[in-house]
C-alpha atoms as a PDB file:
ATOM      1  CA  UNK A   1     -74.532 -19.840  -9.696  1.00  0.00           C
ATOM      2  CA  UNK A   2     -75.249 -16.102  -8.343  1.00  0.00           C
ATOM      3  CA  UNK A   3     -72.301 -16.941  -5.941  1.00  0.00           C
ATOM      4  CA  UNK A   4     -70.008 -18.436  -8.893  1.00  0.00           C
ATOM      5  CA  UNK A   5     -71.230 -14.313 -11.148  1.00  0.00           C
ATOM      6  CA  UNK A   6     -70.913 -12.269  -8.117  1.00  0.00           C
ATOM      7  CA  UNK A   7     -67.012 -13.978  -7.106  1.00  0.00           C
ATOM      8  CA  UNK A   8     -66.201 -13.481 -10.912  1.00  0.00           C
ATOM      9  CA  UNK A   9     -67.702 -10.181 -11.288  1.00  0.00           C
ATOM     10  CA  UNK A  10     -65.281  -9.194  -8.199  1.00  0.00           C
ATOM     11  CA  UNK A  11     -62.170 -10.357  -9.711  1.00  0.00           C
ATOM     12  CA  UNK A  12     -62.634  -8.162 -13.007  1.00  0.00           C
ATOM     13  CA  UNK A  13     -63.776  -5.087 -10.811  1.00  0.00           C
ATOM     14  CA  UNK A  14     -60.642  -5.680  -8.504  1.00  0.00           C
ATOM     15  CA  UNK A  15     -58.069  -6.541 -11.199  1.00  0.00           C
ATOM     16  CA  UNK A  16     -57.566  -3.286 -12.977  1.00  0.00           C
ATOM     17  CA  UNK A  17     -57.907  -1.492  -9.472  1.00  0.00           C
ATOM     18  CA  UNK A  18     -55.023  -3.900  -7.908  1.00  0.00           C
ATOM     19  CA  UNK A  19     -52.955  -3.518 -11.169  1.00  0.00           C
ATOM     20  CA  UNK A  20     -53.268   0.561 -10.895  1.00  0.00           C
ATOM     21  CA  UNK A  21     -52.395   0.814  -7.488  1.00  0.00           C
ATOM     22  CA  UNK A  22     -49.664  -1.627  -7.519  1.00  0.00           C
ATOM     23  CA  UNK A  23     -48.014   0.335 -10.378  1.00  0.00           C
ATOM     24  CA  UNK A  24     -48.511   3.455  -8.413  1.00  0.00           C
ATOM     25  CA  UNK A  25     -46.769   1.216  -5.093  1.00  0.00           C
ATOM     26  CA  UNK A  26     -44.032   0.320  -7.404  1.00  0.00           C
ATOM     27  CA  UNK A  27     -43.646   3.688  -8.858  1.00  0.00           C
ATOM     28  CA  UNK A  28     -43.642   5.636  -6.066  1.00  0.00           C
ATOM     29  CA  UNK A  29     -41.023   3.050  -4.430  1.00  0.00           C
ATOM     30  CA  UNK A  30     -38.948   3.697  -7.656  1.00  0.00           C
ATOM     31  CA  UNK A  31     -37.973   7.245  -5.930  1.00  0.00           C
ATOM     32  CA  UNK A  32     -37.150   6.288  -2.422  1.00  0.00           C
ATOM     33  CA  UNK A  33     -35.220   3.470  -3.635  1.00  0.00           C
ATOM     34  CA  UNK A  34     -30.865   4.039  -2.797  1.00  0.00           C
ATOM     35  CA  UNK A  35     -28.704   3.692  -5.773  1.00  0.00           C
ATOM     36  CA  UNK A  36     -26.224   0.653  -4.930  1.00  0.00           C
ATOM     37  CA  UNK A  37     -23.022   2.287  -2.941  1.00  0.00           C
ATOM     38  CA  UNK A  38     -19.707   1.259  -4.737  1.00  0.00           C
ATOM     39  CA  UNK A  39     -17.883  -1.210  -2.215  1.00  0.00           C
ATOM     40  CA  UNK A  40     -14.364   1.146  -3.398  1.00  0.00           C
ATOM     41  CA  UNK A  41     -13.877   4.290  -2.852  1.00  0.00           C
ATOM     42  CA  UNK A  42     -13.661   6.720  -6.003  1.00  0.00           C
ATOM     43  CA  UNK A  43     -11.627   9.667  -6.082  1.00  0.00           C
ATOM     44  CA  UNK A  44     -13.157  12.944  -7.504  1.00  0.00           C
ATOM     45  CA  UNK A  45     -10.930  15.805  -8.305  1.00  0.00           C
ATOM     46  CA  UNK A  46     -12.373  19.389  -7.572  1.00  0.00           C
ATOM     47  CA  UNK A  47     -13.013  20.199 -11.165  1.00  0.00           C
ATOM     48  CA  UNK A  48     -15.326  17.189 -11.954  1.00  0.00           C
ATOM     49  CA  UNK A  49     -18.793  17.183 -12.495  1.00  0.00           C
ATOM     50  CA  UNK A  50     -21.392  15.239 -10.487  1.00  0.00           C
ATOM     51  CA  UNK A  51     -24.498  14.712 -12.925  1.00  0.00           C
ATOM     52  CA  UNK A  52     -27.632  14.426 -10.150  1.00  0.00           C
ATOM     53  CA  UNK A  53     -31.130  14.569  -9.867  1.00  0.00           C
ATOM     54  CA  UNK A  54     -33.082  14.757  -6.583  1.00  0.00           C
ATOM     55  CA  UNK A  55     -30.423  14.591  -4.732  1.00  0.00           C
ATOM     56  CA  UNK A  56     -29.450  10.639  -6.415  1.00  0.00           C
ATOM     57  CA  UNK A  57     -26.292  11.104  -8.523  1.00  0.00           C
ATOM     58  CA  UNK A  58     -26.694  10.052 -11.760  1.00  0.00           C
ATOM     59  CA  UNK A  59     -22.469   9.551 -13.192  1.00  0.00           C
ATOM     60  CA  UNK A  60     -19.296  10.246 -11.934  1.00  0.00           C
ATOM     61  CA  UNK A  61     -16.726  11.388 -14.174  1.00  0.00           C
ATOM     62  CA  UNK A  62     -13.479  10.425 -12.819  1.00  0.00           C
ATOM     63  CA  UNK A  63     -10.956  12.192 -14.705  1.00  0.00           C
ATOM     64  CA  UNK A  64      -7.645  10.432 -13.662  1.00  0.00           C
ATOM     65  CA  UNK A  65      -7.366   6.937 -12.099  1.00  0.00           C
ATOM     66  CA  UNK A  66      -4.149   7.118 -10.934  1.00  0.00           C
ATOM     67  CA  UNK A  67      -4.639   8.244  -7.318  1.00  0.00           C
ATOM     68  CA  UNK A  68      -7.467   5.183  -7.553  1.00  0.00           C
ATOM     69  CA  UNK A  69      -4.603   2.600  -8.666  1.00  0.00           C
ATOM     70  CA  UNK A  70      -2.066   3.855  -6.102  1.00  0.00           C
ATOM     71  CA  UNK A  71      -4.682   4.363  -2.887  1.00  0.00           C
ATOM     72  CA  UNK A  72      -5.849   0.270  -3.798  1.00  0.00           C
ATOM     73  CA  UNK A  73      -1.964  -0.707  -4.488  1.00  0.00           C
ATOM     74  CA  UNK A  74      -0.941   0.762  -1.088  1.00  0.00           C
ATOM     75  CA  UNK A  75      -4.451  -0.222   0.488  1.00  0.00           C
ATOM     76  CA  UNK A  76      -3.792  -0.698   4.863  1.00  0.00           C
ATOM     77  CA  UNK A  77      -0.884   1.418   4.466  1.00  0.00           C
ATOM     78  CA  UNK A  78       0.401   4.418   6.421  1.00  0.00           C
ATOM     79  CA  UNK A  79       0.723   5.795   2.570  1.00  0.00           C
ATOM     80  CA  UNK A  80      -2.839   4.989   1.817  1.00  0.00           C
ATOM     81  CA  UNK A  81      -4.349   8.186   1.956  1.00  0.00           C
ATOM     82  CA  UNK A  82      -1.398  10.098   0.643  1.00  0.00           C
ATOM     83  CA  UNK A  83      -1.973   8.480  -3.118  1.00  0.00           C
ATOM     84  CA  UNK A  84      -3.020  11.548  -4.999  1.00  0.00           C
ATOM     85  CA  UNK A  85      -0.303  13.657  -3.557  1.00  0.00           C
ATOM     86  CA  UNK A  86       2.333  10.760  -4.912  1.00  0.00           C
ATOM     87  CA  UNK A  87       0.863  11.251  -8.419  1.00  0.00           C
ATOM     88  CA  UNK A  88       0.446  14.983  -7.539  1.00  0.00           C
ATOM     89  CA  UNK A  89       4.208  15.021  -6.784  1.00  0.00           C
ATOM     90  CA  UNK A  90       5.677  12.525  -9.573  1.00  0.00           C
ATOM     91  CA  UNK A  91       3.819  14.339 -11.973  1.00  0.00           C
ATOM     92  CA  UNK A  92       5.539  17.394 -10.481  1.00  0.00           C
ATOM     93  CA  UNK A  93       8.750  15.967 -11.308  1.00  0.00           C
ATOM     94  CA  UNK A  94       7.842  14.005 -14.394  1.00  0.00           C
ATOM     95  CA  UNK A  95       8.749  10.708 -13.070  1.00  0.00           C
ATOM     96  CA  UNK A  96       6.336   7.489 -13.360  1.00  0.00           C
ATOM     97  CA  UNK A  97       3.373   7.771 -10.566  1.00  0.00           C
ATOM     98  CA  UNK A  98       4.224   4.296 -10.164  1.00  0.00           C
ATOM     99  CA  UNK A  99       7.454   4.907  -8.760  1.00  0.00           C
ATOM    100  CA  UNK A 100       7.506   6.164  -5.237  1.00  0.00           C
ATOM    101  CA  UNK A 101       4.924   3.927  -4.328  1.00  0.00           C
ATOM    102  CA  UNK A 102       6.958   0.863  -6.231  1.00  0.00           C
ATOM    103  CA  UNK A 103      10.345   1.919  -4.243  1.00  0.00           C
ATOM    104  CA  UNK A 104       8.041   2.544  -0.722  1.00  0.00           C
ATOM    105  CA  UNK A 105       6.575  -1.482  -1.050  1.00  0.00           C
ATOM    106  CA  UNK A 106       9.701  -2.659  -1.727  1.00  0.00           C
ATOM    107  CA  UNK A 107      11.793  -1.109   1.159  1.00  0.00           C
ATOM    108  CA  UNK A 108       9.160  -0.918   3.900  1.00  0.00           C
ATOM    109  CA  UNK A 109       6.101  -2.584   2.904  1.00  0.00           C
ATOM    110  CA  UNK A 110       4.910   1.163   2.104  1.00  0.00           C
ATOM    111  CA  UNK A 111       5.858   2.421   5.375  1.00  0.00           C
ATOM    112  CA  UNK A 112       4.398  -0.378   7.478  1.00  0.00           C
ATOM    113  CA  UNK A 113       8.141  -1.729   8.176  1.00  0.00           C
ATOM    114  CA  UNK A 114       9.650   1.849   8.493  1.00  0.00           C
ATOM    115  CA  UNK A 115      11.273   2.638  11.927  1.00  0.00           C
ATOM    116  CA  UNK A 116       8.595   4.887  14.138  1.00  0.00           C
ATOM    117  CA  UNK A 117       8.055   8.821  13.044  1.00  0.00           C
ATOM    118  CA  UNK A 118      10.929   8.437  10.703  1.00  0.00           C
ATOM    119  CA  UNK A 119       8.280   8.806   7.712  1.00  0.00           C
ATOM    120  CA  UNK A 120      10.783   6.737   5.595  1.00  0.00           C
ATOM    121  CA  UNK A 121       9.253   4.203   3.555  1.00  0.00           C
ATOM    122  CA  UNK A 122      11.849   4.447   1.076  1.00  0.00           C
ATOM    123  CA  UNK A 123      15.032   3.465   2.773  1.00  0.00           C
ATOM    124  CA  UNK A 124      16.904   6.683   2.520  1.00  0.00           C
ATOM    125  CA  UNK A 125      20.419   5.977   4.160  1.00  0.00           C
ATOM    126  CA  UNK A 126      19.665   2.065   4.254  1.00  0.00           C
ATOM    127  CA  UNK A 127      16.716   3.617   6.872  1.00  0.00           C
ATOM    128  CA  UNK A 128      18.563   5.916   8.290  1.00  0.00           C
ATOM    129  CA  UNK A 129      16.875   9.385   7.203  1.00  0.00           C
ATOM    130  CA  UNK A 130      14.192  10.755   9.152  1.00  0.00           C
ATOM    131  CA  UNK A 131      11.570  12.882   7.810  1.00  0.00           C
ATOM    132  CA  UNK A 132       9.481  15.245   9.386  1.00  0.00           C
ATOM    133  CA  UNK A 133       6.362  14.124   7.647  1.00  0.00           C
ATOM    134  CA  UNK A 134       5.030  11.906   5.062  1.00  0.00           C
ATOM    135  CA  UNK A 135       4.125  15.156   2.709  1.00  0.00           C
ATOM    136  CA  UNK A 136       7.907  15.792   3.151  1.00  0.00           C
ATOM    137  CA  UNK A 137       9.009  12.458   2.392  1.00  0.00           C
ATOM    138  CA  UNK A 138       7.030  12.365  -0.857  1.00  0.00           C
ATOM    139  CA  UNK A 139       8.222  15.136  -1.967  1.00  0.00           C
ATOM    140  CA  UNK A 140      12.229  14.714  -1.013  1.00  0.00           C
ATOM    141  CA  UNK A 141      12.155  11.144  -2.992  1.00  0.00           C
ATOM    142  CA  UNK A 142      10.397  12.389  -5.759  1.00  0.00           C
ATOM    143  CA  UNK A 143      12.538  15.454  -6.299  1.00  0.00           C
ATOM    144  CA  UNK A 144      15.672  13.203  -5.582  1.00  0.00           C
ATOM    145  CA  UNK A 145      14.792  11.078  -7.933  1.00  0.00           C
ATOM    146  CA  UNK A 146      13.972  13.593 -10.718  1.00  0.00           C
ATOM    147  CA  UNK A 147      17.503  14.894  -9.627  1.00  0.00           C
ATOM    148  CA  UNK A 148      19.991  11.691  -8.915  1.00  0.00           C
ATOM    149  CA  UNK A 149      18.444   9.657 -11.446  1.00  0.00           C
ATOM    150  CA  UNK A 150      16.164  10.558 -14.308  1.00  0.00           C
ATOM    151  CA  UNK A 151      18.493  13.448 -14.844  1.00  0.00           C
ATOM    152  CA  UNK A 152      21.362  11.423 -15.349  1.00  0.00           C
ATOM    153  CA  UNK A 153      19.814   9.128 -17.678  1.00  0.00           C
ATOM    154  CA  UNK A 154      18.471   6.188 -15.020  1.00  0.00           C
ATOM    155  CA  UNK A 155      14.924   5.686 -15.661  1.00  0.00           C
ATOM    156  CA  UNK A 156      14.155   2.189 -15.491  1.00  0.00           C
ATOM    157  CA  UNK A 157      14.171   0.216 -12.126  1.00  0.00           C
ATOM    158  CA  UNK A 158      17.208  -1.829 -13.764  1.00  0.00           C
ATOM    159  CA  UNK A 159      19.576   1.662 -14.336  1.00  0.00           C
ATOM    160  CA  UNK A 160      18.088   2.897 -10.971  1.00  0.00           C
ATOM    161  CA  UNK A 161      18.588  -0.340  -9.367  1.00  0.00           C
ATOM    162  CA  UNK A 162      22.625   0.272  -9.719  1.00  0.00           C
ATOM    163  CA  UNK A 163      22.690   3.577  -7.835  1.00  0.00           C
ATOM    164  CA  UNK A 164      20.354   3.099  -5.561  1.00  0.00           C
ATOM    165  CA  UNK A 165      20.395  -0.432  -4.230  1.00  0.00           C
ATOM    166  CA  UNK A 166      24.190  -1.560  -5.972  1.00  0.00           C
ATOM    167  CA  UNK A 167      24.650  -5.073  -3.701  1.00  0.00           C
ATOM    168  CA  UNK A 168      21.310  -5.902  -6.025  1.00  0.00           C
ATOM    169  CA  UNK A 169      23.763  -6.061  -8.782  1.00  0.00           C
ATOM    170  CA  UNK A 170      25.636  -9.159  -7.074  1.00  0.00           C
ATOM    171  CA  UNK A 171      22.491 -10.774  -6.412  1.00  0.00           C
ATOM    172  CA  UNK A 172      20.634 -11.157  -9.633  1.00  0.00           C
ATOM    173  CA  UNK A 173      18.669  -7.632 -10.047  1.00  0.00           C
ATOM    174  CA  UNK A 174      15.580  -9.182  -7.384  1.00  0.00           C
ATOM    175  CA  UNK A 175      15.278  -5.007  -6.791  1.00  0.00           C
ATOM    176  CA  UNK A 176      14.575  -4.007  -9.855  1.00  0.00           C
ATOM    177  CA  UNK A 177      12.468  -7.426 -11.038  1.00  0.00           C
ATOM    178  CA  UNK A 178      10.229  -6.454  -7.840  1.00  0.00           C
ATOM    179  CA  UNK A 179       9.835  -2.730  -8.616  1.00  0.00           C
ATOM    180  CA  UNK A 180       8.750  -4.070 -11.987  1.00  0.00           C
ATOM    181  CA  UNK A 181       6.185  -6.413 -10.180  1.00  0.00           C
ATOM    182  CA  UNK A 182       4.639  -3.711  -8.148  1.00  0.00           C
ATOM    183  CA  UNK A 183       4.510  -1.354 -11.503  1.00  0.00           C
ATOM    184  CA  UNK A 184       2.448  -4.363 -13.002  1.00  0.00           C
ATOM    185  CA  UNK A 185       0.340  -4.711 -10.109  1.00  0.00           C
ATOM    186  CA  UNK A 186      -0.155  -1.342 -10.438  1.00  0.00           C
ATOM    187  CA  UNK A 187      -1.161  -1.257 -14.343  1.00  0.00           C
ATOM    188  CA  UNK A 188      -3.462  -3.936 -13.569  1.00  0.00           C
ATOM    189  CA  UNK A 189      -5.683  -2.307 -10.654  1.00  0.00           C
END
């Protein structure tokens, strides 16, 4: 019986003792504990405000997705990491973000088809152009298209379709219905 009181008398000394330090365990834990790492990367610009606390940040503020939708659009690329100077440079010239990378997937694969060094992922000169860099060639396309197109009127892939690739005319617009493709793969990321 003594045994039976003494066993019992244990378990309500040890209880509240076992609950307090476990809550301290679990507390303490609570700090050292990593916040889950996104499995995308996010794109910060300079001016944006990281909310932290003990080093742990708390919010990221992203203030335009657009170099987000373009970097996961031309994801394994060779114009992967150039996505926020694309937006950077259509912007520039007031011409849809989506374009340049639209055009680049269609005539290269986004470069990955383009001949060696020739930084032309667009097609310039059915390939022939060579550019000395990929900054370059982003920023040649977009002004030439600010210039030879939107200018002139030709804003949609169907208008630009007839200057730029005009054999797509003959053989039921697939240019144009693929740029339109990529822009809705695009709106969708």
């Amino acid at each position: 019986m003594f045994k039976k009181l003494g066993l019992l008398f244990l378990w309500f000394a040890a209880t509240p003792v076992l609950l307090v330090l476990a809550t301290f365990l679990l507390y303490d834990q609570s700090k050292t504990v990593p916040i889950p790492v996104l499995n995308y990367p996010v794109i910060i610009s300079e001016a944006e405000n990281i909310n932290s606390l003990d080093g742990q940040v708390l919010g990221i503020q992203v203030n335009d997705i657009r170099p987000y939708i373009v970097e996961r659009f031309l994801e394994k690329t060779p114009l992967e990491s150039y996505a926020k100077l694309i937006v950077d440079t259509s912007d520039k010239y007031d011409i849809d973000y989506r374009l340049i990378p639209a055009i680049a997937m269609k005539e290269s694969g986004a470069g990955i088809a383009a001949r060696s060094e020739s930084y032309n992922a667009w097609g310039f000169e059915n390939g022939r152009t060579n550019f000395e860099s990929w900054e370059q060639s982003i920023e040649i396309v977009a002004k030439t298209l600010r210039e030879k197109y939107f200018d002139r009127g030709l804003d949609s892939p169907e208008e630009i379709m007839a200057v730029y690739a005009p054999p797509q005319l003959y053989t039921g617009g697939k240019w144009a219905k693929d740029i339109n493709f990529f822009f809705s793969q695009m709106q969708a990321l």
